[in-house]
Protein backbone atom coordinates (compact mmCIF):
# COMPACT_ATOMS: atom_id res chain seq x y z
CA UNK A 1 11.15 28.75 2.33
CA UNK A 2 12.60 25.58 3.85
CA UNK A 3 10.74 22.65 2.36
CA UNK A 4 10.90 18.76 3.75
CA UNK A 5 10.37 16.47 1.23
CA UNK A 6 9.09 13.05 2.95
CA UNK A 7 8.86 9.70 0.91
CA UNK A 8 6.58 7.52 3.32
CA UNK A 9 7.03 4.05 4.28
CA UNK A 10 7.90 2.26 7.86
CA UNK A 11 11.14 0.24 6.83
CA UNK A 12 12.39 3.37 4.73
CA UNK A 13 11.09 6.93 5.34
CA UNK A 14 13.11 9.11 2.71
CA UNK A 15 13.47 12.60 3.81
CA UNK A 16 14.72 15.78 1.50
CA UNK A 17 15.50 19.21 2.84
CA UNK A 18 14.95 22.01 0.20
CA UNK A 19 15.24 25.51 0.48
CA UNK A 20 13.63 27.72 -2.19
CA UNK A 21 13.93 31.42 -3.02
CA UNK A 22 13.49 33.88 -5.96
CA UNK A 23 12.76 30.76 -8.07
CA UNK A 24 16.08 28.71 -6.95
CA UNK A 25 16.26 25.96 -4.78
CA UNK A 26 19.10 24.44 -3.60
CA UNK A 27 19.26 20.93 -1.13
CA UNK A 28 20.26 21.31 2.60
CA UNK A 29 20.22 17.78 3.81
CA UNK A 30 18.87 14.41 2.84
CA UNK A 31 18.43 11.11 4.13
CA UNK A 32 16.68 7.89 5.20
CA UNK A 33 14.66 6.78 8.39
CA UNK A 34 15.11 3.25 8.85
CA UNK A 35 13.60 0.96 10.70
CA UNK A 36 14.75 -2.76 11.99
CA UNK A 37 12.51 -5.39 9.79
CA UNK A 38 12.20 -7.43 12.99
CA UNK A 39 10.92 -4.94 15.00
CA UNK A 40 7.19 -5.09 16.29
CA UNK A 41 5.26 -2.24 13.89
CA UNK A 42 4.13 -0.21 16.86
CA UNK A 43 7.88 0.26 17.90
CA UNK A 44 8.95 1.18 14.08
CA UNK A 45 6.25 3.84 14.11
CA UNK A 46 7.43 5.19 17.25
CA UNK A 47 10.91 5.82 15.94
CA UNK A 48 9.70 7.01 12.54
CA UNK A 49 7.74 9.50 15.09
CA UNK A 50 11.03 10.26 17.11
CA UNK A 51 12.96 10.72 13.79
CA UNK A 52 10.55 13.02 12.05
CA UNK A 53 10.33 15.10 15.29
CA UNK A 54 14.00 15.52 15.59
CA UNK A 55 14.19 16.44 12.18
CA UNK A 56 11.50 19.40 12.41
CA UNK A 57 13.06 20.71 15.67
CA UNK A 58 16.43 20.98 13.73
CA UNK A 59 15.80 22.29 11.11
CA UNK A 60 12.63 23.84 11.48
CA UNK A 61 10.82 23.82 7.75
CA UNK A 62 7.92 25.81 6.96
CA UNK A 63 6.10 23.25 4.50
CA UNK A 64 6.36 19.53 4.36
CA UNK A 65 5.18 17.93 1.10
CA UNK A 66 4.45 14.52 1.12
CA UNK A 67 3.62 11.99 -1.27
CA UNK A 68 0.48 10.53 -1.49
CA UNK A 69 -0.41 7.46 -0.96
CA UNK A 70 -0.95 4.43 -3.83
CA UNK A 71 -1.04 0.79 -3.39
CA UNK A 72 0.49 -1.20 -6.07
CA UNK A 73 -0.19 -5.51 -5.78
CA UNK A 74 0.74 -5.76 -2.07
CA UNK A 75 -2.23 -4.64 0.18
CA UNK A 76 -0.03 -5.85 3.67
CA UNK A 77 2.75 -3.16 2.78
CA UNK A 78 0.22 -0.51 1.64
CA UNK A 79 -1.31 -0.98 5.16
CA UNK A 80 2.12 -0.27 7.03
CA UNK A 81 2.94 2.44 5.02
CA UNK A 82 -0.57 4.22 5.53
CA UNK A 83 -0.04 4.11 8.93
CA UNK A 84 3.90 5.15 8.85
CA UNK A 85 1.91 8.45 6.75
CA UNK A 86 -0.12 8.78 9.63
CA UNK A 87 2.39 9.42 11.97
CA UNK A 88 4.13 11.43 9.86
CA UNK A 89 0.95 13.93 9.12
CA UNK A 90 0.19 14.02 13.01
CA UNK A 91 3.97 14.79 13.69
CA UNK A 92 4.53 17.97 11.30
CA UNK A 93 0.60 18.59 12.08
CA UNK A 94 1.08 18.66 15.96
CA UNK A 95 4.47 20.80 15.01
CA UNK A 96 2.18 24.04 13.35
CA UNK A 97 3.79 22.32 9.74
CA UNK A 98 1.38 23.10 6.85
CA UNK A 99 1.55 20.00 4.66
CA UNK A 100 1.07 19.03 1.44
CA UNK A 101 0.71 16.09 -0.64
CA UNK A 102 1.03 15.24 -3.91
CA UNK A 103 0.62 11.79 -6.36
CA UNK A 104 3.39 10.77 -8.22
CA UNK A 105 2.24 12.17 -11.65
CA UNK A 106 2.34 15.49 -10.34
CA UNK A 107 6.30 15.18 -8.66
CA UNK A 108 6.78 14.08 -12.26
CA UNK A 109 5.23 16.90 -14.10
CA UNK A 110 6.83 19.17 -11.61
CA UNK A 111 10.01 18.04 -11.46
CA UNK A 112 10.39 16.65 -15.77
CA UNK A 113 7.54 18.23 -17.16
CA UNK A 114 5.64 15.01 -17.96
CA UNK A 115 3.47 13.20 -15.81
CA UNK A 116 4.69 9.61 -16.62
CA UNK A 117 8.03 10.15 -16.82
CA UNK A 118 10.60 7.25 -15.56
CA UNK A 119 12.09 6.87 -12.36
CA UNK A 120 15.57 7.44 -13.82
CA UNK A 121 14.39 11.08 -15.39
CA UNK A 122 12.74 11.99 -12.57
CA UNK A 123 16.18 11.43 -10.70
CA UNK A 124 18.53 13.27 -13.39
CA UNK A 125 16.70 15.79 -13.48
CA UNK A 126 16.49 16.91 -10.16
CA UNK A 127 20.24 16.66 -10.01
CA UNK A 128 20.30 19.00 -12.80
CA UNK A 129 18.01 21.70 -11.18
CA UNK A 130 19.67 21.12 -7.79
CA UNK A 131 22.62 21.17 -9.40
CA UNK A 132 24.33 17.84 -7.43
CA UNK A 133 27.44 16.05 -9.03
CA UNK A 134 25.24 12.90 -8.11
CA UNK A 135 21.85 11.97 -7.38
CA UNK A 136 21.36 11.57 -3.53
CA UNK A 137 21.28 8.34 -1.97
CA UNK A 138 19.26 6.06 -1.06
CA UNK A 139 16.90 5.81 -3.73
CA UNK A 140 14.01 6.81 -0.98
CA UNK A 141 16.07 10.67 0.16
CA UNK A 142 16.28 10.71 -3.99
CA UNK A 143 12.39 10.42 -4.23
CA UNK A 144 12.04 12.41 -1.20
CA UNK A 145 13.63 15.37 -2.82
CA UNK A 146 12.01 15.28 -5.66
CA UNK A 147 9.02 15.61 -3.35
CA UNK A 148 10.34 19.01 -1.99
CA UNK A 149 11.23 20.37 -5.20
CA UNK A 150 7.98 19.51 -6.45
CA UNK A 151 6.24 21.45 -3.70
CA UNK A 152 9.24 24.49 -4.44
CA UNK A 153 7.92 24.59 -8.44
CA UNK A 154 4.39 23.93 -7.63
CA UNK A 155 4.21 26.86 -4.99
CA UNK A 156 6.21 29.28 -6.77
CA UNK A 157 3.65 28.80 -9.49
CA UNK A 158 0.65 28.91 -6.63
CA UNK A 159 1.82 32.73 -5.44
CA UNK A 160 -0.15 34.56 -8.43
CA UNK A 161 -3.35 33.08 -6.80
CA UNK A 162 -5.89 34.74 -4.63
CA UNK A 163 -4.76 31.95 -2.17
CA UNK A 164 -1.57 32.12 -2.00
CA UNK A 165 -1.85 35.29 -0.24
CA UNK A 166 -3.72 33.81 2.98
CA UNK A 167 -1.31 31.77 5.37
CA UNK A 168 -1.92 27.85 5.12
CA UNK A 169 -3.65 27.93 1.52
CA UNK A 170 -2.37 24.38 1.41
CA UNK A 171 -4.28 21.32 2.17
CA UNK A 172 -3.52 20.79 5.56
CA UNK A 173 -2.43 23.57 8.03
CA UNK A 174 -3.29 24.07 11.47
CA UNK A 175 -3.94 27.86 11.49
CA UNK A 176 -6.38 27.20 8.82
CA UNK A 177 -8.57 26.41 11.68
């Protein structure tokens, strides 16, 4: 299963390829979206649209996990990146994508094996199970693979369920309808 790990946000949309088999995974590509700061916010959306469309006809994933959405102090930026998320659900939506989405405790009890873990372990150890001489860069294709190899452990754990067996079991998928 090819996997596409998206960290949202409209200056910086991380994005983290992941393919997972037999309980392996191993990264195909990663990266950044990036927008201009002095462009209007319609016209960053668009390209964050443009972008994540480009990337789904390329490389054609069968899941895209997706990290939910939290607002820390600043409201204004949690409003720009809820609507960057939008696009980004209604791209891989209008694409026959299933999606997922998970918080950041559970990337980090995925990925380290402890719901509060630090940044920095979060990192090192998805090197390790990826088995990169680095962690990827920028930090945002980092977190963005994490993402993916969350949604690689968590549905490798999912395929003993009764729903696991019936396409789209995820939370969003369109032949669920």
């Amino acid at each position: 299963m090819l996997i596409l790990g998206i960290d949202p946000g409209f200056a910086t949309v991380g994005f983290g390829l992941v393919e997972a088999a037999g309980g392996r995974a191993r990264l195909v590509q990663c990266g950044a979206i990036t927008t201009p700061a002095g462009e209007p916010l319609p016209a960053r959306l668009c390209q964050i649209a443009d972008d994540l469309d480009l990337l789904l006809t390329q490389f054609k994933p069968q899941a895209m996990a997706i990290e939910e959405l939290f607002f820390n102090s600043n409201i204004t930026t949690g409003i720009g990146v809820a609507q960057a998320r939008g696009v980004l659900l209604l791209g891989a939506q209008r694409r026959g994508v299933a999606i997922y989405e998970y918080s950041p405790s559970q990337v980090k009890q995925a990925v380290v094996g402890y719901g509060k873990a630090e940044k920095r372990q979060v990192m090192d150890m998805t090197r390790r199970l990826l088995n990169l001489k680095a962690v990827p860069k920028p930090d945002d294709a980092a977190d963005a693979v994490a993402i993916a190899l969350c949604h690689a452990r968590s549905f490798t754990s999912r395929l003993q369920s009764p729903d696991a067996a019936r396409p789209g079991s995820g939370r969003y998928d369109v032949r669920d309808r």
